[in-house]
Protein backbone atom coordinates (compact mmCIF):
# COMPACT_ATOMS: atom_id res chain seq x y z
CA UNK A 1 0.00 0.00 0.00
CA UNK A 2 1.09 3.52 -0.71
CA UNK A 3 1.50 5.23 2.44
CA UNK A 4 1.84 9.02 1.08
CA UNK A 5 0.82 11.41 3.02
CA UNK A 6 -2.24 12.97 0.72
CA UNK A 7 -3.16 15.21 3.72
CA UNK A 8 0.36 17.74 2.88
CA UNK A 9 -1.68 19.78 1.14
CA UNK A 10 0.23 22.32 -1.67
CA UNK A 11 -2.90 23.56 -2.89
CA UNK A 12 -3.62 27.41 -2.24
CA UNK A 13 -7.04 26.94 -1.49
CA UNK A 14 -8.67 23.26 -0.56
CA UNK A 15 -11.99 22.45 1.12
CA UNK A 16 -12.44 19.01 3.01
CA UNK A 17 -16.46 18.46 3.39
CA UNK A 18 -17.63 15.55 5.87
CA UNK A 19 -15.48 12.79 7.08
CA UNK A 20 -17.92 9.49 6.67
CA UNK A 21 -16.25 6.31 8.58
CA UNK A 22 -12.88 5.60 8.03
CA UNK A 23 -11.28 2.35 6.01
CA UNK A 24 -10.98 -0.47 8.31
CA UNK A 25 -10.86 -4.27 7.75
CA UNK A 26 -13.17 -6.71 9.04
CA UNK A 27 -16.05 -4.11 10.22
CA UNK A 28 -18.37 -6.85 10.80
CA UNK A 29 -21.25 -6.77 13.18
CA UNK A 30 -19.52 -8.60 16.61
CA UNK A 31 -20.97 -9.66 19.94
CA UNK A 32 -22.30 -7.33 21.58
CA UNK A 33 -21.44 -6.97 25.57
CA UNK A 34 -17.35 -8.11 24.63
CA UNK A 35 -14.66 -7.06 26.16
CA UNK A 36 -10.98 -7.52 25.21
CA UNK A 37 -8.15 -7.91 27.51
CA UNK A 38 -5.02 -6.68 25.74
CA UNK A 39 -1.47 -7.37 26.83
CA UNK A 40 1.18 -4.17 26.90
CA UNK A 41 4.85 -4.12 28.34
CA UNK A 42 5.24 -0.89 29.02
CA UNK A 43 2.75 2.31 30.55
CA UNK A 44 2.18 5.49 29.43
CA UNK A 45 3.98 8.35 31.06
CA UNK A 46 0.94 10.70 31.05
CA UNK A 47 -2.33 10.54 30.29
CA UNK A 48 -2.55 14.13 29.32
CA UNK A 49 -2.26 14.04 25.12
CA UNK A 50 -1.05 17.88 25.60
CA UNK A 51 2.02 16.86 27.89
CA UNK A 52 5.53 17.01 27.45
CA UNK A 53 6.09 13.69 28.93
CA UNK A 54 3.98 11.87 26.29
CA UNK A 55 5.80 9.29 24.83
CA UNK A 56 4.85 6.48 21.94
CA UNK A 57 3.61 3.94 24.40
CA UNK A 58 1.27 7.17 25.66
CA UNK A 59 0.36 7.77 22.13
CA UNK A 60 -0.68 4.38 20.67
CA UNK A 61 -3.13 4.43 24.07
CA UNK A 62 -4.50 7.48 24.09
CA UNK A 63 -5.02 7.15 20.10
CA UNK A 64 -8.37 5.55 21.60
CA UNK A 65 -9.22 8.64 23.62
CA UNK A 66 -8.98 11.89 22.66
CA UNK A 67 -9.33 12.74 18.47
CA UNK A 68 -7.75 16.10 17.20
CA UNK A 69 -9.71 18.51 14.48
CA UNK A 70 -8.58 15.89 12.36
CA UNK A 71 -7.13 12.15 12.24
CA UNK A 72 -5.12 10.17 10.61
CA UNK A 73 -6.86 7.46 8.26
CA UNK A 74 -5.35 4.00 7.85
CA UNK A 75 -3.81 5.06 4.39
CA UNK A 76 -2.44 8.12 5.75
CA UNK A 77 -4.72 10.61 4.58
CA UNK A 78 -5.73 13.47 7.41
CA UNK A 79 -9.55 13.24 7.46
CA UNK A 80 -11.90 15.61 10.09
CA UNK A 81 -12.78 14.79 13.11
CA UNK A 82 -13.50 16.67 15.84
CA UNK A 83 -14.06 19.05 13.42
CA UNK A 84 -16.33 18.24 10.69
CA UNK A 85 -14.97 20.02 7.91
CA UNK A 86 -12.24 22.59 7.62
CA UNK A 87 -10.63 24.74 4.42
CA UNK A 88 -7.19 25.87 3.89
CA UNK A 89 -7.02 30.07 2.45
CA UNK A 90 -5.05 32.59 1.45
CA UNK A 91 -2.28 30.78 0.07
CA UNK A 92 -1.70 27.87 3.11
CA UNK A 93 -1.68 30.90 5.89
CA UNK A 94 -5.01 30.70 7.10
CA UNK A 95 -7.31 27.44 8.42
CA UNK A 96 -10.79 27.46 8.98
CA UNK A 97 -12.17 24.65 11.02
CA UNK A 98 -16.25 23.94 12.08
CA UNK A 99 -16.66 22.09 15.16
CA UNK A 100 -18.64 18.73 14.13
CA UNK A 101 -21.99 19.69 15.47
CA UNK A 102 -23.32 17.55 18.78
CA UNK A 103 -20.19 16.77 19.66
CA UNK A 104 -19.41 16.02 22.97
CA UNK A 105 -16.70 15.13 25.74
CA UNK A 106 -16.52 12.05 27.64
CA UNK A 107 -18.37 13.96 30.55
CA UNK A 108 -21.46 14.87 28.51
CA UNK A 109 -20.31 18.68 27.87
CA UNK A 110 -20.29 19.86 24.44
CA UNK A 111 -17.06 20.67 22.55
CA UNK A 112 -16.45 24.09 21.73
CA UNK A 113 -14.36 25.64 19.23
CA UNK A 114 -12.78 27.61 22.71
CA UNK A 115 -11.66 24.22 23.73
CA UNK A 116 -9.76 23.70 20.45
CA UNK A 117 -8.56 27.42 21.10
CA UNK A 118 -7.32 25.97 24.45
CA UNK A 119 -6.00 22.85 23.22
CA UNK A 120 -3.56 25.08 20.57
CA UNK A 121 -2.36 27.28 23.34
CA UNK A 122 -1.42 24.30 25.65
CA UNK A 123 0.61 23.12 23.03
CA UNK A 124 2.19 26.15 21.99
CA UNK A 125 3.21 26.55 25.93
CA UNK A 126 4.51 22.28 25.89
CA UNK A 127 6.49 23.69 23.10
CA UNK A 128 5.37 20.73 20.59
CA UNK A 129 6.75 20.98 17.46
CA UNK A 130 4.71 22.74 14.58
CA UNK A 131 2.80 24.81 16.81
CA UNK A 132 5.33 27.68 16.84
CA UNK A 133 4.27 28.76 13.28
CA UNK A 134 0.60 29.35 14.68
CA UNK A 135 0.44 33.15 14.81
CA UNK A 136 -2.97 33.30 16.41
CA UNK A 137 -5.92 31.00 17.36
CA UNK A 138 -9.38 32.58 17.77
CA UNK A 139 -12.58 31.27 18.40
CA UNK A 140 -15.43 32.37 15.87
CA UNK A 141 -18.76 31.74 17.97
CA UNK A 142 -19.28 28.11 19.30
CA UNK A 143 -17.93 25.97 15.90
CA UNK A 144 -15.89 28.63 14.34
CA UNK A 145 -12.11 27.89 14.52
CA UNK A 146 -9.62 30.54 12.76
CA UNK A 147 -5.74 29.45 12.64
CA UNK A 148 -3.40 31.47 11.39
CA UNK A 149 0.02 31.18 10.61
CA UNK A 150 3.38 32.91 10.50
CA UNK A 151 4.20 31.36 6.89
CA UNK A 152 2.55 28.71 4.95
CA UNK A 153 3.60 25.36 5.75
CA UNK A 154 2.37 22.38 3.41
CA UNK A 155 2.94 20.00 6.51
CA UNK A 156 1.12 21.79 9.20
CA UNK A 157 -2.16 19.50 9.05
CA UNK A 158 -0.84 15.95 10.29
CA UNK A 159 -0.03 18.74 13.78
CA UNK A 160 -3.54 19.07 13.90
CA UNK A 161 -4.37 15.08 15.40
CA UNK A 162 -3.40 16.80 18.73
CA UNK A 163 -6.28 15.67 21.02
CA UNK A 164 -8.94 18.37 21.93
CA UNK A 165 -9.15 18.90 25.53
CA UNK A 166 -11.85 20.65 27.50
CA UNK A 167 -10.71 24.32 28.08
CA UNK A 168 -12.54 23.68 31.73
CA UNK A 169 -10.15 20.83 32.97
CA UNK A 170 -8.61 21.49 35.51
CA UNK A 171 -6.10 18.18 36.30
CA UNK A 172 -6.18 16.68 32.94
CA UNK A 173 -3.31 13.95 34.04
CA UNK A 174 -5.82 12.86 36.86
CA UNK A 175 -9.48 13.36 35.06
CA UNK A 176 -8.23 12.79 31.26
CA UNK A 177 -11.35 13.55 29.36
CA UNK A 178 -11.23 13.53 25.49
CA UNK A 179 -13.83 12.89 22.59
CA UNK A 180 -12.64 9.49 21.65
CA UNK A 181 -14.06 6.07 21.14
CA UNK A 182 -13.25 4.82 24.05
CA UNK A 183 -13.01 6.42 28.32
CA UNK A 184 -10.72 5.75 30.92
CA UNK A 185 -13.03 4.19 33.57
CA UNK A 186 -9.93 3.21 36.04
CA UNK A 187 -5.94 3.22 35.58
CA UNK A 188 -3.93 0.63 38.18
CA UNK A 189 -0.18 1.26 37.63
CA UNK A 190 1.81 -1.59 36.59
CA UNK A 191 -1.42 -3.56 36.67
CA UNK A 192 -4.09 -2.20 34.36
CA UNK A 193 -6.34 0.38 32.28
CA UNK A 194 -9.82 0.27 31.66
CA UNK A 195 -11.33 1.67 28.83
CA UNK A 196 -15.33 1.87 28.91
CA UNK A 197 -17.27 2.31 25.30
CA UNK A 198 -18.33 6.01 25.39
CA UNK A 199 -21.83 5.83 24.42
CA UNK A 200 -22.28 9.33 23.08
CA UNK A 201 -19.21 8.97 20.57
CA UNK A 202 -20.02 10.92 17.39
CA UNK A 203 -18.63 8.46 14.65
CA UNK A 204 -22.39 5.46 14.61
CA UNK A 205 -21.02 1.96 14.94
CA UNK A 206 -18.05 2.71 16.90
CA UNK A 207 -16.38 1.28 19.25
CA UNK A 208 -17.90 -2.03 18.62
CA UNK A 209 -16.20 -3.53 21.99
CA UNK A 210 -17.75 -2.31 25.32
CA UNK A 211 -14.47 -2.32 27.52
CA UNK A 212 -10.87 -2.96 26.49
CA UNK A 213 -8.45 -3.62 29.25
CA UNK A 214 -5.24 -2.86 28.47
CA UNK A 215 -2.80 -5.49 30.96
CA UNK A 216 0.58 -4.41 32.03
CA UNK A 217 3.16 -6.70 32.10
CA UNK A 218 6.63 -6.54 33.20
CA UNK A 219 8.50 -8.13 29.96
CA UNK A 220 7.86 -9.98 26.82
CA UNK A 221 8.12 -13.84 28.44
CA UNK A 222 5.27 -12.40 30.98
CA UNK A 223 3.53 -11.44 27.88
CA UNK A 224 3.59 -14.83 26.38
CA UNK A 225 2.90 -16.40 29.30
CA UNK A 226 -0.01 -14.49 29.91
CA UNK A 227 -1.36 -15.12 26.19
CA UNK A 228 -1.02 -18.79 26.14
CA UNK A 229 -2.77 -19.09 29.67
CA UNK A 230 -5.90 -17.12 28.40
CA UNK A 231 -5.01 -14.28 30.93
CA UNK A 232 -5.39 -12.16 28.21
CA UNK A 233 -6.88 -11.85 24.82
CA UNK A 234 -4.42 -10.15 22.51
CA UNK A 235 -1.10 -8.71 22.27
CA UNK A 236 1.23 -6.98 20.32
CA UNK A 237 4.27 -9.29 19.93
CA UNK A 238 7.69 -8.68 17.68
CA UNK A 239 8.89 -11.16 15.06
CA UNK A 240 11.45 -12.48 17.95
CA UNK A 241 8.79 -13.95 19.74
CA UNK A 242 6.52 -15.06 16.70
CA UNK A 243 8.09 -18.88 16.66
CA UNK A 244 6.55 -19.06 20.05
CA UNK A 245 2.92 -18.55 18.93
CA UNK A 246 0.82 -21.59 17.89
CA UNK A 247 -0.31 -20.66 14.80
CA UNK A 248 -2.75 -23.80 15.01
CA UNK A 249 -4.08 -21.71 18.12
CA UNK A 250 -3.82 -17.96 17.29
CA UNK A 251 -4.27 -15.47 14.75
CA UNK A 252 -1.00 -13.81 13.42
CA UNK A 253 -1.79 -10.36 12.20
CA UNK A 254 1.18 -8.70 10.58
CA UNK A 255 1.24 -5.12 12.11
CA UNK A 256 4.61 -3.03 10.84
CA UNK A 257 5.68 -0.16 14.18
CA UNK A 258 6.25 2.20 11.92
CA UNK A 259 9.29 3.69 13.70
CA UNK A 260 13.12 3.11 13.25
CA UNK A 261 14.91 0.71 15.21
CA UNK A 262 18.29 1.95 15.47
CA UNK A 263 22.09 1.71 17.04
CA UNK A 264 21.77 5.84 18.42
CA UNK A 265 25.37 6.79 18.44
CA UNK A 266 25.85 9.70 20.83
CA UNK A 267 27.62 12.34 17.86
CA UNK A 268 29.28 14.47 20.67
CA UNK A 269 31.63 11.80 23.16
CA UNK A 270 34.88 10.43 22.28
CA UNK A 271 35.35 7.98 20.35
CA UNK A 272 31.86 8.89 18.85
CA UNK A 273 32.43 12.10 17.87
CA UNK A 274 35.08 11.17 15.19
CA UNK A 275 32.95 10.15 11.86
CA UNK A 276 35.31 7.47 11.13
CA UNK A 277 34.56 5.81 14.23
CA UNK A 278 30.70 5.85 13.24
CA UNK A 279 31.67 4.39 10.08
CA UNK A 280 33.30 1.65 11.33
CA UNK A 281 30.70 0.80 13.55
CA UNK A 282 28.31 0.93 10.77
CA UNK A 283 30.49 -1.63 8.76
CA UNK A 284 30.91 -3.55 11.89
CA UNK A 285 27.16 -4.44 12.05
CA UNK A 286 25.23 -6.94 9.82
CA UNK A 287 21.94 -5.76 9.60
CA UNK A 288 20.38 -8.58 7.77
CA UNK A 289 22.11 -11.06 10.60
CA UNK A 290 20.12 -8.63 13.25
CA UNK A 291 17.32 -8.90 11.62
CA UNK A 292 17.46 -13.09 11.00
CA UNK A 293 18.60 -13.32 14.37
CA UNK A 294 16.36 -11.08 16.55
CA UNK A 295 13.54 -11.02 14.72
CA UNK A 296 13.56 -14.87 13.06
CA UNK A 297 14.27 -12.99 9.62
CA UNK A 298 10.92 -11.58 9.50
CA UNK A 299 11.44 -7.77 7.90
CA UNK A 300 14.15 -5.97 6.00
CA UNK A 301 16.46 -3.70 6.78
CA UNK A 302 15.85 0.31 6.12
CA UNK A 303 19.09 2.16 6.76
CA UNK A 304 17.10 5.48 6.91
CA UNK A 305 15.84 7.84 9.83
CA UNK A 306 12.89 7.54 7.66
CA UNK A 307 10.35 4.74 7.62
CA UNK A 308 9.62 3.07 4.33
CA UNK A 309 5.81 3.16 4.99
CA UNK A 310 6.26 6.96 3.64
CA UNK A 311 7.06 5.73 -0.01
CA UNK A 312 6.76 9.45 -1.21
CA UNK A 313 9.71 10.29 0.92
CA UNK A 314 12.22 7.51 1.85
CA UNK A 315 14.77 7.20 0.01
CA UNK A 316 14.94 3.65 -0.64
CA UNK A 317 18.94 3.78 -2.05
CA UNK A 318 20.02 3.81 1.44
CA UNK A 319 18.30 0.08 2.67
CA UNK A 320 21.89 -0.99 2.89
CA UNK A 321 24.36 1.72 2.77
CA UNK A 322 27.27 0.55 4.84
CA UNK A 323 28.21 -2.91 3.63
CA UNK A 324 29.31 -5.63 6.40
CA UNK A 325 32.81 -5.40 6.23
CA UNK A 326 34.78 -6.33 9.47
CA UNK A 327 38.39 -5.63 7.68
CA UNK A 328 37.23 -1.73 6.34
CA UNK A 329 35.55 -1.35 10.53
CA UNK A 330 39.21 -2.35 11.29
CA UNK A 331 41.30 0.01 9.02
CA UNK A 332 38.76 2.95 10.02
CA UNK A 333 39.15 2.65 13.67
CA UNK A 334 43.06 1.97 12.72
CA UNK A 335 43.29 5.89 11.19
CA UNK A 336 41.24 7.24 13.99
CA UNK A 337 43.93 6.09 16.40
CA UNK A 338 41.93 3.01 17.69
CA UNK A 339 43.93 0.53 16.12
CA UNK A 340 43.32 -1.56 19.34
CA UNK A 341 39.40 -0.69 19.57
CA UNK A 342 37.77 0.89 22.59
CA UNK A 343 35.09 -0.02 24.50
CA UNK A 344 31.50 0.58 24.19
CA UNK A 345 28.63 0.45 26.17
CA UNK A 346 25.02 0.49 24.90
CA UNK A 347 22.58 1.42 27.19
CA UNK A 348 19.37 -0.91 26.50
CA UNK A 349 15.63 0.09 28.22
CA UNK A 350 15.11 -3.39 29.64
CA UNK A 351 11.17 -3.68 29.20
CA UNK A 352 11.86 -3.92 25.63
CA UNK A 353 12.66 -7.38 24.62
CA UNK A 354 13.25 -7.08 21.07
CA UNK A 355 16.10 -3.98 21.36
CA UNK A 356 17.82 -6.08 24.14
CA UNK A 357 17.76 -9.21 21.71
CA UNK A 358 19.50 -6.63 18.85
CA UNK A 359 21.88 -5.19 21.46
CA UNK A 360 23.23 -8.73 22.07
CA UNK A 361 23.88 -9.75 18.64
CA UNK A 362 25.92 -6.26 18.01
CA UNK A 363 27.91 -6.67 20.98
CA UNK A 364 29.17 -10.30 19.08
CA UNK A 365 29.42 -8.56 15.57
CA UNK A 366 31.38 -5.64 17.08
CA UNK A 367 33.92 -7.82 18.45
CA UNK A 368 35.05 -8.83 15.20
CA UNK A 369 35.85 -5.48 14.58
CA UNK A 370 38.03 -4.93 17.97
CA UNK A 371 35.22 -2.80 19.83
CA UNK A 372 34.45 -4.32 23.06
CA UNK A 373 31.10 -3.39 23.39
CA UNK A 374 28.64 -4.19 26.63
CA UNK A 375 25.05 -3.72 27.62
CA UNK A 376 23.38 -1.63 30.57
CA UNK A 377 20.17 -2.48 31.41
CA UNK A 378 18.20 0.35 32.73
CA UNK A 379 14.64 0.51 33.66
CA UNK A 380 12.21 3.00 30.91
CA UNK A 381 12.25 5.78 33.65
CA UNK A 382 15.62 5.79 33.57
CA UNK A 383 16.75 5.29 29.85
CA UNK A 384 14.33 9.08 29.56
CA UNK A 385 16.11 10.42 32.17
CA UNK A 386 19.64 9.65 31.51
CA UNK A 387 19.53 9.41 27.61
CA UNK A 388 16.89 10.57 26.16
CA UNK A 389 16.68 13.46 28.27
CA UNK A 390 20.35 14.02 30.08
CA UNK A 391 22.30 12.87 26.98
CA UNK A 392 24.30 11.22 29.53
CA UNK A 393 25.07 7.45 27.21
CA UNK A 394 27.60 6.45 24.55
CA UNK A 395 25.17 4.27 22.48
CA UNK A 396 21.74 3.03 22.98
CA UNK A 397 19.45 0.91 20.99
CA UNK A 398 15.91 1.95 20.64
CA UNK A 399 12.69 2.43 18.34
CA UNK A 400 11.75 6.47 17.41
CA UNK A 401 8.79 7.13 16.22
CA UNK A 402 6.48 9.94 14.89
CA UNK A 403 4.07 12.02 16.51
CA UNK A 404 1.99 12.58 13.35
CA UNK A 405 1.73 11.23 9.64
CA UNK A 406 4.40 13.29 8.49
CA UNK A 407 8.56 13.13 7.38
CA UNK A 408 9.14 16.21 9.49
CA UNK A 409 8.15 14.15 12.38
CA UNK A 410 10.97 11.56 12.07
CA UNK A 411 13.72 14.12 10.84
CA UNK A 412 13.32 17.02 12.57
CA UNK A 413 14.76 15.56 15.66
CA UNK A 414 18.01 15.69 13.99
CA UNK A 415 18.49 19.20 13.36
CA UNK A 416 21.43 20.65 15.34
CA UNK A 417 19.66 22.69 17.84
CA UNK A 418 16.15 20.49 18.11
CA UNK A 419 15.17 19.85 21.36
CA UNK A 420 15.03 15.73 20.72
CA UNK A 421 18.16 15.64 19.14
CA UNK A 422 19.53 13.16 21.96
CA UNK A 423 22.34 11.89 19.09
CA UNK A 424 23.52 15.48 19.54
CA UNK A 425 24.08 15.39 15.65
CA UNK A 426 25.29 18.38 14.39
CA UNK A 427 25.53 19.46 10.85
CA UNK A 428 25.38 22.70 8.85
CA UNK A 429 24.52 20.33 5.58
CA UNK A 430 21.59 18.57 6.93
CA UNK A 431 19.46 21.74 8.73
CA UNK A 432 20.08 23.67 5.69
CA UNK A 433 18.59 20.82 3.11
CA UNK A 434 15.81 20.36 5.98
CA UNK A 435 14.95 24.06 6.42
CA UNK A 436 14.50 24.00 2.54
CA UNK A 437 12.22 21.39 2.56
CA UNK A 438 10.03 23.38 4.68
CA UNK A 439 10.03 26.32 2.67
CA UNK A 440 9.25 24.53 -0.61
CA UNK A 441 5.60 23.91 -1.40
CA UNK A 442 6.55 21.67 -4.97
CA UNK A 443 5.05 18.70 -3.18
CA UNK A 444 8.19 16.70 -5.73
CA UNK A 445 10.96 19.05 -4.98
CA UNK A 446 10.29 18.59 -0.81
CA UNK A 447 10.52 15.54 -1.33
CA UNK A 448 13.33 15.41 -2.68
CA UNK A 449 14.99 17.76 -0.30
CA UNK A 450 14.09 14.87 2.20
CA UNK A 451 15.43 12.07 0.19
CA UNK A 452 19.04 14.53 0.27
CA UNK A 453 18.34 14.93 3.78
CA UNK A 454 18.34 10.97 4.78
CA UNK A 455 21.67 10.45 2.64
CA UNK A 456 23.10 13.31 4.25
CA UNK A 457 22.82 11.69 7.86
CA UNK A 458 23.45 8.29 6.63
CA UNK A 459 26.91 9.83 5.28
CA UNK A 460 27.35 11.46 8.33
CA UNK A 461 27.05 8.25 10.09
CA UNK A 462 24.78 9.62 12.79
CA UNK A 463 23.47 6.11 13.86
CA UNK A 464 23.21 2.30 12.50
CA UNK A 465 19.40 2.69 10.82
CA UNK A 466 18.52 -1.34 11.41
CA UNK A 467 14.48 -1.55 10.64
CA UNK A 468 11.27 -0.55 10.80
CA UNK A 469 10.34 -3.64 13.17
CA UNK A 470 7.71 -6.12 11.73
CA UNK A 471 5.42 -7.43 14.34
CA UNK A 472 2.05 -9.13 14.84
CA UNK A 473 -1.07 -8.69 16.58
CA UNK A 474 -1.90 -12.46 18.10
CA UNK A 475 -5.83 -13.46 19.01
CA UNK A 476 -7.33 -16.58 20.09
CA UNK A 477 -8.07 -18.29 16.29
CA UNK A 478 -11.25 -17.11 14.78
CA UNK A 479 -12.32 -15.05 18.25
CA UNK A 480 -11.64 -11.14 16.83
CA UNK A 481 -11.57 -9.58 14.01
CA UNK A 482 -11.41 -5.40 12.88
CA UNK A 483 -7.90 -4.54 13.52
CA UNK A 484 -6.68 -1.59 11.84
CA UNK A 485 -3.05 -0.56 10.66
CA UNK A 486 -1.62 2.58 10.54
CA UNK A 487 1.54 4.38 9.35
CA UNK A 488 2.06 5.47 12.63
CA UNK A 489 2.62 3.56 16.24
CA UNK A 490 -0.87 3.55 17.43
CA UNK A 491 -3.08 1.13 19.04
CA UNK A 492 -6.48 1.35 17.67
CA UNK A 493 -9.48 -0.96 19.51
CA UNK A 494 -12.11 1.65 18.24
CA UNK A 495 -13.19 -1.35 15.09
CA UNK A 496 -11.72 -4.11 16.95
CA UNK A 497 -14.96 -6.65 17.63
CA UNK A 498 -15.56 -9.97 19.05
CA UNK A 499 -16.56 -12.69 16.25
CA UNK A 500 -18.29 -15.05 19.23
């Protein structure tokens, strides 16, 4: 399927009119009364969808309840939803949104375009990206939204899937109320979440489940466990642990993350900082080893920052751009004055299975090369705090993803002075081919500019860019059906239904 993002709009005028149910498979009629117990190995880190602290695993959750002015459809394509229909003016400067009418929170209140007013400025203050282009918000009676922007920008839609939040909320991390398919009845830490069926939810047929409950557990064996015993009903579960499934017993669903699994080098510590050393770790590692022996040689390798799920915009030239070569990782290391190697550790989040299966095989295939490379295991909490957020690692192996349907998402985190820019990459090159990109509304020629961006880092050597991890959704044999895939890391239960 060809994932382009059709809601980058280079048009200088476009109306969108109605929104009608989105694409899904299997969108039979199931039991009604069901409930689905779904298994998860990590929590989100708010429950607040305008919060700094969101992460991906907070994401893919809260995809279920709150909705932004608009959505993300399973192709790609931004379609409205909170608001009902919206139009683009004045060359890409100006959006005009109308609130979809009867519309209402999770609490019974209606939704107001002041909430989406709200929602914007929240954002703005988070400091998510895309929002500091919005030169003014303003409410135009109770439906009216008026956005306007500092420039045009042909990617600011996908920002738009922020989730509306009541303007009247006062503790939105302990009373999260959105518009989505689904509420949060009751949150245990590292136990469960409940989410209850919202009866007044605008979008007729949907959610066909009447409670979801979403099952912490502590690793990926506990997950297994837990799905062969019956303790739950579904999981998520990486090609690693697919050999383990009884096929004769479940249903295999292939479900791509749609975010990079990668070797993050940290660009600004010795030996790291020297390019030649990055080289020779990317010739040191044998991606298509990684991927037969982590993953049981289901997927390919990507060597981009850039999933391939965005045809339009990957540059698909780079899927192997450092060749295996253990002798060349030798002689590079050898004329950056590490003729003996040095010794590396990679710091490894220890909830995820699948990254601490890939960190083992690259300490082996490093060896060959002289670099003496060792894992840390450190709990999620800690990997934000000392990594992600302190910087304070030499190399770490972990999954990014995107907060919208959108390239910028994925690449801007590599621009010298972005905030997420834990690689602490620096280069003159790539922010001025990416700053171009944003400036050029030749829907072609941007991408393009991407494409030059990706090779740009990959020459750089900024990271080893392994995969865009293939993975399955597992269900008792012939017991649900409706599951929906998405270019982005979400977990979607609103279509999800139970077959008997």
């Amino acid at each position: 399927m060809d994932k382009r993002i059709t809601c980058l709009l280079s048009a200088l005028a476009l109306t969108a009119l109605g929104c009608g149910k989105s694409a899904s498979a299997g969108n039979g009629s199931g039991t009604g009364g069901a409930e689905l117990r779904f298994g998860f190995t990590s929590e989100p880190a708010t429950l607040d969808p305008v919060s700094s602290s969101n992460t991906a695993d907070s994401r893919s959750i809260l995809f279920n309840v709150f909705e932004g002015l608009v959505k993300p459809d399973t192709d790609g394509n931004c379609v409205p939803a909170v608001a009902e229909s919206y139009t683009i003016e004045q060359g890409g400067l100006v959006y005009r949104f109308v609130i979809r009418k009867d519309i209402v929170f999770h609490d019974g209140s209606p939704v107001r375009a002041a909430d989406a007013v709200f929602t914007i400025e929240e954002a703005v203050k988070a400091g998510f990206s895309g929002f500091t282009q919005i030169a003014g918000a303003v409410a135009e009676g109770e439906r009216g939204l008026l956005l306007t922007l500092k420039a045009p920008d042909p990617e600011f839609l996908p920002y738009l899937t922020i989730g509306i939040v009541p303007a009247g909320n006062p503790d939105r991390e302990k009373n999260p109320v959105g518009t989505g398919p689904f509420m949060i009845k009751s949150y245990t830490a590292q136990q469960n979440m409940v989410l209850e069926k919202n009866p007044l939810y605008w979008q007729e047929g949907f959610p066909k489940l009447d409670r979801v409950t979403i099952v912490f557990l502590a690793n990926s064996d506990a997950l297994l466990l837990a799905l062969r015993g019956g303790n739950i009903d579904g999981a998520t579960i990486t090609g690693a642990l697919a050999p383990q499934i009884d096929t004769a017993v479940f249903d295999m669903l292939p479900n791509p993350s749609n975010a990079v699994q990668l070797l993050a080098l940290n660009n600004a510590v010795k030996p790291l900082d020297d390019i030649r050393v990055r080289r020779a770790i990317n010739h040191a590692v044998d991606i298509p080893r990684i991927i037969e022996a982590a993953f049981y040689d289901r997927g390919e390798p990507s060597g981009s920052p850039l999933i391939p799920g965005l045809s339009l915009y990957y540059e698909s030239g780079l899927k192997t751009p450092y060749a295996f070569d253990p002798g060349r990782a030798k002689s590079l290391l050898a004329e950056a004055g590490y003729a003996e190697g040095f010794p590396l550790e990679i710091t490894v989040p220890s909830n995820y299975t699948m990254h601490v299966d890939t960190a083992q095989v690259i300490v082996e295939q490093l060896s060959r090369s002289g670099i003496r490379a060792s894992i840390k295991l450190v709990d999620w909490a800690t990997w934000l705090s000392e990594v992600y957020r302190g910087r304070n690692y030499q190399a770490t192996v972990i999954s990014l993803d995107a907060n919208n349907v959108s390239p910028r998402s994925f690449l801007s985190r590599y621009l010298s002075d972005a905030g997420g820019n834990f690689l602490n990459y620096q280069s003159e090159a790539y922010d001025r081919t990416y700053n171009a990109a944003q400036n050029e509304a030749d829907e072609g020629k941007r991408a393009a500019l991407y494409r030059d961006a990706q090779k740009i880092i990959s020459g750089d050597a900024a990271a080893v860019y392994i995969q865009d991890i293939l993975g399955f959704r597992a269900f008792p044999k012939g017991q649900f059906g409706g599951t929906r895939n998405y270019p982005l890391y979400v977990e979607d239960f609103s279509a999800v239904y139970r077959i008997n």
